[in-house]
Protein backbone atom coordinates (compact mmCIF):
# COMPACT_ATOMS: atom_id res chain seq x y z
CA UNK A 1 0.00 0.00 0.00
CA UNK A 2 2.64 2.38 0.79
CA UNK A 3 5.02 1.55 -2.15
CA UNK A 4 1.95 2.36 -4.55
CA UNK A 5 1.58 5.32 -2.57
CA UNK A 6 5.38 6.63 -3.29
CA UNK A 7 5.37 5.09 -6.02
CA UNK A 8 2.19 7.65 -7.49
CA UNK A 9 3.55 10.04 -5.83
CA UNK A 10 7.25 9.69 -7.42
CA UNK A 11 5.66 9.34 -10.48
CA UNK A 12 3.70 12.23 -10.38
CA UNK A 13 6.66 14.67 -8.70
CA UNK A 14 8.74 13.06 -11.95
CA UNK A 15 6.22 14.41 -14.29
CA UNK A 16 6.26 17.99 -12.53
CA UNK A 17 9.57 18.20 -12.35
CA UNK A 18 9.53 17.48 -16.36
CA UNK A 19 7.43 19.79 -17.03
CA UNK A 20 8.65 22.09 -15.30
CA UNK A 21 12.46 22.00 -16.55
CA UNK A 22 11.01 21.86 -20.17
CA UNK A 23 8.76 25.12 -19.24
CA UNK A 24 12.35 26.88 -17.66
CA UNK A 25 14.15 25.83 -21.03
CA UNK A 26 11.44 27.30 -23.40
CA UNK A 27 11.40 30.57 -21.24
CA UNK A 28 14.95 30.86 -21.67
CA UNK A 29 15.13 30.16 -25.14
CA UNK A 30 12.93 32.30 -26.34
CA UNK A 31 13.88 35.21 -24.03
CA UNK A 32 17.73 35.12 -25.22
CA UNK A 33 16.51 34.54 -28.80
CA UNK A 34 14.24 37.93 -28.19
CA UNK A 35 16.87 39.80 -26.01
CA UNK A 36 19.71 39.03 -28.72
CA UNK A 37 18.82 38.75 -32.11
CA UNK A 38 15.29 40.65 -31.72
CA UNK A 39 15.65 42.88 -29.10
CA UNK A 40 12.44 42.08 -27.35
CA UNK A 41 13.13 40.15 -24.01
CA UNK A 42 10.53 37.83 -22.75
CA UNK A 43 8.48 40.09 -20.23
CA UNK A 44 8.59 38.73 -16.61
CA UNK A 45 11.12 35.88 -17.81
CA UNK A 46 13.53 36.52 -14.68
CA UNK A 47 9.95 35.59 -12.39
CA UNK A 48 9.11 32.90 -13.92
CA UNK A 49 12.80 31.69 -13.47
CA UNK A 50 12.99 32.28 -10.25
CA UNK A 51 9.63 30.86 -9.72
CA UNK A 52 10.19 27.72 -11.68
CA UNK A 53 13.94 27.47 -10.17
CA UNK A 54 12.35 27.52 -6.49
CA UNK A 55 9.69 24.84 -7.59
CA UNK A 56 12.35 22.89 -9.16
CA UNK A 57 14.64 22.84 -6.25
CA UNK A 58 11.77 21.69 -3.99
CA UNK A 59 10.80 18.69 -6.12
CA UNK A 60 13.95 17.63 -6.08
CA UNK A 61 14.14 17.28 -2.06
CA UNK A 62 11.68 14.21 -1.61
CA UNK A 63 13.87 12.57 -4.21
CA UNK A 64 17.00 13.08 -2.67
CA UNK A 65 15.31 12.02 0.43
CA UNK A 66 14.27 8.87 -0.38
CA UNK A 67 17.75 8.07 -1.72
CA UNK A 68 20.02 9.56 0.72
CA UNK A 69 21.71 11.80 -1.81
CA UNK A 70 22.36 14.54 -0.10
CA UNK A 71 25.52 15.74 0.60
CA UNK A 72 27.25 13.66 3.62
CA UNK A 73 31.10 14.18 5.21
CA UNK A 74 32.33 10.47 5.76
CA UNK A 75 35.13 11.07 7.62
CA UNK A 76 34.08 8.14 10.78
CA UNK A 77 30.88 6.92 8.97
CA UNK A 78 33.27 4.15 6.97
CA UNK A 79 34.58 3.19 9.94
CA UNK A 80 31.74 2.36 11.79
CA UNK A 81 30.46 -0.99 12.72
CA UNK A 82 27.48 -2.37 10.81
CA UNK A 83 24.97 -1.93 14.01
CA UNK A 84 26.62 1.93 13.99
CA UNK A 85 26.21 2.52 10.60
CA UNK A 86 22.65 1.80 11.31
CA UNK A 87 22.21 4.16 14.14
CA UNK A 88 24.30 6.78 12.54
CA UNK A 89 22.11 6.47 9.81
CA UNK A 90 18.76 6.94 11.32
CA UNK A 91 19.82 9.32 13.54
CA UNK A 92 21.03 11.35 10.33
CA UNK A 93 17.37 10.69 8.64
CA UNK A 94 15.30 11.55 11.91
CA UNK A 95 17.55 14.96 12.04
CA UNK A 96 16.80 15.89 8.39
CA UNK A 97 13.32 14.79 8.81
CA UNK A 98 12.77 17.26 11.69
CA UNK A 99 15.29 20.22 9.84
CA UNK A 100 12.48 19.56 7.21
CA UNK A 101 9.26 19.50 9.08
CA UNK A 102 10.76 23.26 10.67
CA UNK A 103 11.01 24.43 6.94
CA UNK A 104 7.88 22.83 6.18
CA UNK A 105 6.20 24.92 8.89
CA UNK A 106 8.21 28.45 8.40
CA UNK A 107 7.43 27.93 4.74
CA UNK A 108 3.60 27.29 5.49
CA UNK A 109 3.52 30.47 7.68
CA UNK A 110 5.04 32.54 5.04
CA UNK A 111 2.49 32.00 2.97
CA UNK A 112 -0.26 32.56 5.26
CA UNK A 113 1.26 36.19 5.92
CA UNK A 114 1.87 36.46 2.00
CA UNK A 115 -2.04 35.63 1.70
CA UNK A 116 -2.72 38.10 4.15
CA UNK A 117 -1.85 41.02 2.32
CA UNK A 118 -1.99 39.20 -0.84
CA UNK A 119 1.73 39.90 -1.67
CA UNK A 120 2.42 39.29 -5.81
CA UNK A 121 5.48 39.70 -8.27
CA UNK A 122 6.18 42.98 -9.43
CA UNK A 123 5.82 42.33 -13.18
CA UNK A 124 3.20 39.47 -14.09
CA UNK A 125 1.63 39.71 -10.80
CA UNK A 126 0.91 36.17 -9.47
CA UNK A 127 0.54 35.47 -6.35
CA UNK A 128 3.54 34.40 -4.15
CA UNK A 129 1.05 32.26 -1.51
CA UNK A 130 0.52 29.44 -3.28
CA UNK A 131 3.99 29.30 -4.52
CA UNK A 132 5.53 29.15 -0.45
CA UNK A 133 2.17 26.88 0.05
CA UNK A 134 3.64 24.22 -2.81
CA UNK A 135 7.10 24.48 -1.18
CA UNK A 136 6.29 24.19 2.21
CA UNK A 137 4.18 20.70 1.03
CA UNK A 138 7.32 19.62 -0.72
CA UNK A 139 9.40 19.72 2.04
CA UNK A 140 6.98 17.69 4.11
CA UNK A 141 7.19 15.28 1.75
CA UNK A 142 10.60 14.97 1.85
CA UNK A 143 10.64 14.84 5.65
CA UNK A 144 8.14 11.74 5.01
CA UNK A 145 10.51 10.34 3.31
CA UNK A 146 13.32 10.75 5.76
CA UNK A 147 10.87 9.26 8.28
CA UNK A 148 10.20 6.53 6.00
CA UNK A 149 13.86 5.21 5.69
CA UNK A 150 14.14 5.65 9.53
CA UNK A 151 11.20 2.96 9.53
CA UNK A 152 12.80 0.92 7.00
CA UNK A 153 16.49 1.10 8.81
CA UNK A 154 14.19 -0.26 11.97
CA UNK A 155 12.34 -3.04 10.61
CA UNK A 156 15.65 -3.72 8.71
CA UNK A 157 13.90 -3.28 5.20
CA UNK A 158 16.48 -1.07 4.57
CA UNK A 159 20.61 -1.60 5.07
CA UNK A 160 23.36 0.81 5.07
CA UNK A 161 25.36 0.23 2.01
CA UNK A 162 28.85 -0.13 2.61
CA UNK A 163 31.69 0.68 0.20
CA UNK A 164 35.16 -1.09 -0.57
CA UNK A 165 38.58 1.09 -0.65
CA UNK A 166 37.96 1.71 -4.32
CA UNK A 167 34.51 3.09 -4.79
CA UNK A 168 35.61 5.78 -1.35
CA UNK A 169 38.52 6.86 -3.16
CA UNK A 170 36.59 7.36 -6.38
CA UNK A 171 33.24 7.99 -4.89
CA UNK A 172 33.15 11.86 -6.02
CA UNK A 173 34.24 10.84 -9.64
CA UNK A 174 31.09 8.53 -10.65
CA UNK A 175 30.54 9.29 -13.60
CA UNK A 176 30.26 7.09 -16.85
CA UNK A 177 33.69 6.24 -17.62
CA UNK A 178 35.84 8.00 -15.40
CA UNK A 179 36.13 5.40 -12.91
CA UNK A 180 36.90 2.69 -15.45
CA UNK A 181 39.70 4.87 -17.19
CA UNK A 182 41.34 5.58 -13.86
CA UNK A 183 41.11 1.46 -12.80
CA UNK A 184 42.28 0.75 -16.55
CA UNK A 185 45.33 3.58 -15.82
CA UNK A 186 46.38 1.83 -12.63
CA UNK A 187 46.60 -1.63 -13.98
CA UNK A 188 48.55 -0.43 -16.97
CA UNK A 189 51.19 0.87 -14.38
């Protein structure tokens, strides 16, 4: 039931966040293309950027959530013995999770004191209420999700992956290739 749950619900933050990007990369293109060759920027272009940005940023959060991407100093957490690792871990989620409920909240406030004087952007005018509304949402979704792999560290659905000497040393250089060229470079030697 759950997994169906996040799994609509990844599905459907996916699709926004498609959207979305392909909306920021038509405003852009067309507002250089107007700026530059026709002199005629894109009215309201930087809102809508900034808008779209925020939005963007925000999707993003439940997503790097779920996967513990976020940014992490390993310095003892290699080190630490598998029952550690666990409690390191869920401590770690449980912290974000509550970092994220706080921002939830100070977001959701914001937007009740934007709605109170019914605050809007200078140049197109839309209302900034429901934008803080949609981020403060998104970042209670993403505390979910911390919450959720605290559960699933608990009930040992979920286990702290642990990495050999070779993917720490190149764990900041994954990308396609790069790792294999360097491996490939060392044998050769």
């Amino acid at each position: 039931m759950i997994k169906n749950i996040i799994h609509i619900l990844n599905n459907l933050l996916l699709t926004f966040c498609v959207i979305s990007l392909s909306f920021l990369v038509i405003i852009t293109v067309i507002d250089v293309i107007g700026r530059y060759i026709l002199g005629l920027p894109l009215p309201g272009a930087s809102e809508l950027t900034e808008i779209i940005l925020a939005i963007l940023i925000y999707i993003g959060l439940p997503y790097i959530c779920r996967d513990e991407g976020h940014v992490t100093v390993s310095i003892l957490s290699h080190s630490l013995k598998s029952n550690l690792s666990k409690l390191h871990s869920i401590i770690v989620n449980l912290l974000i999770g509550i970092i994220l409920i706080s921002i939830g909240i100070q977001l959701y406030l914001y937007g009740i004191n934007l709605k109170s004087y019914n605050d809007i952007t200078t140049f197109l005018e839309i209302p900034k209420a429901p934008i803080a509304f949609i981020l403060s949402a998104l970042s209670f979704l993403a505390s979910f999700m911390n919450f959720l792999n605290c559960y699933q560290y608990l009930t040992n659905k979920k286990t702290v992956s642990s990495q050999n000497l070779e993917e720490r040393i190149y764990a900041s250089y994954k990308r396609p290739g790069i790792i294999e060229s360097s491996i490939t470079d060392k044998k050769e030697r």
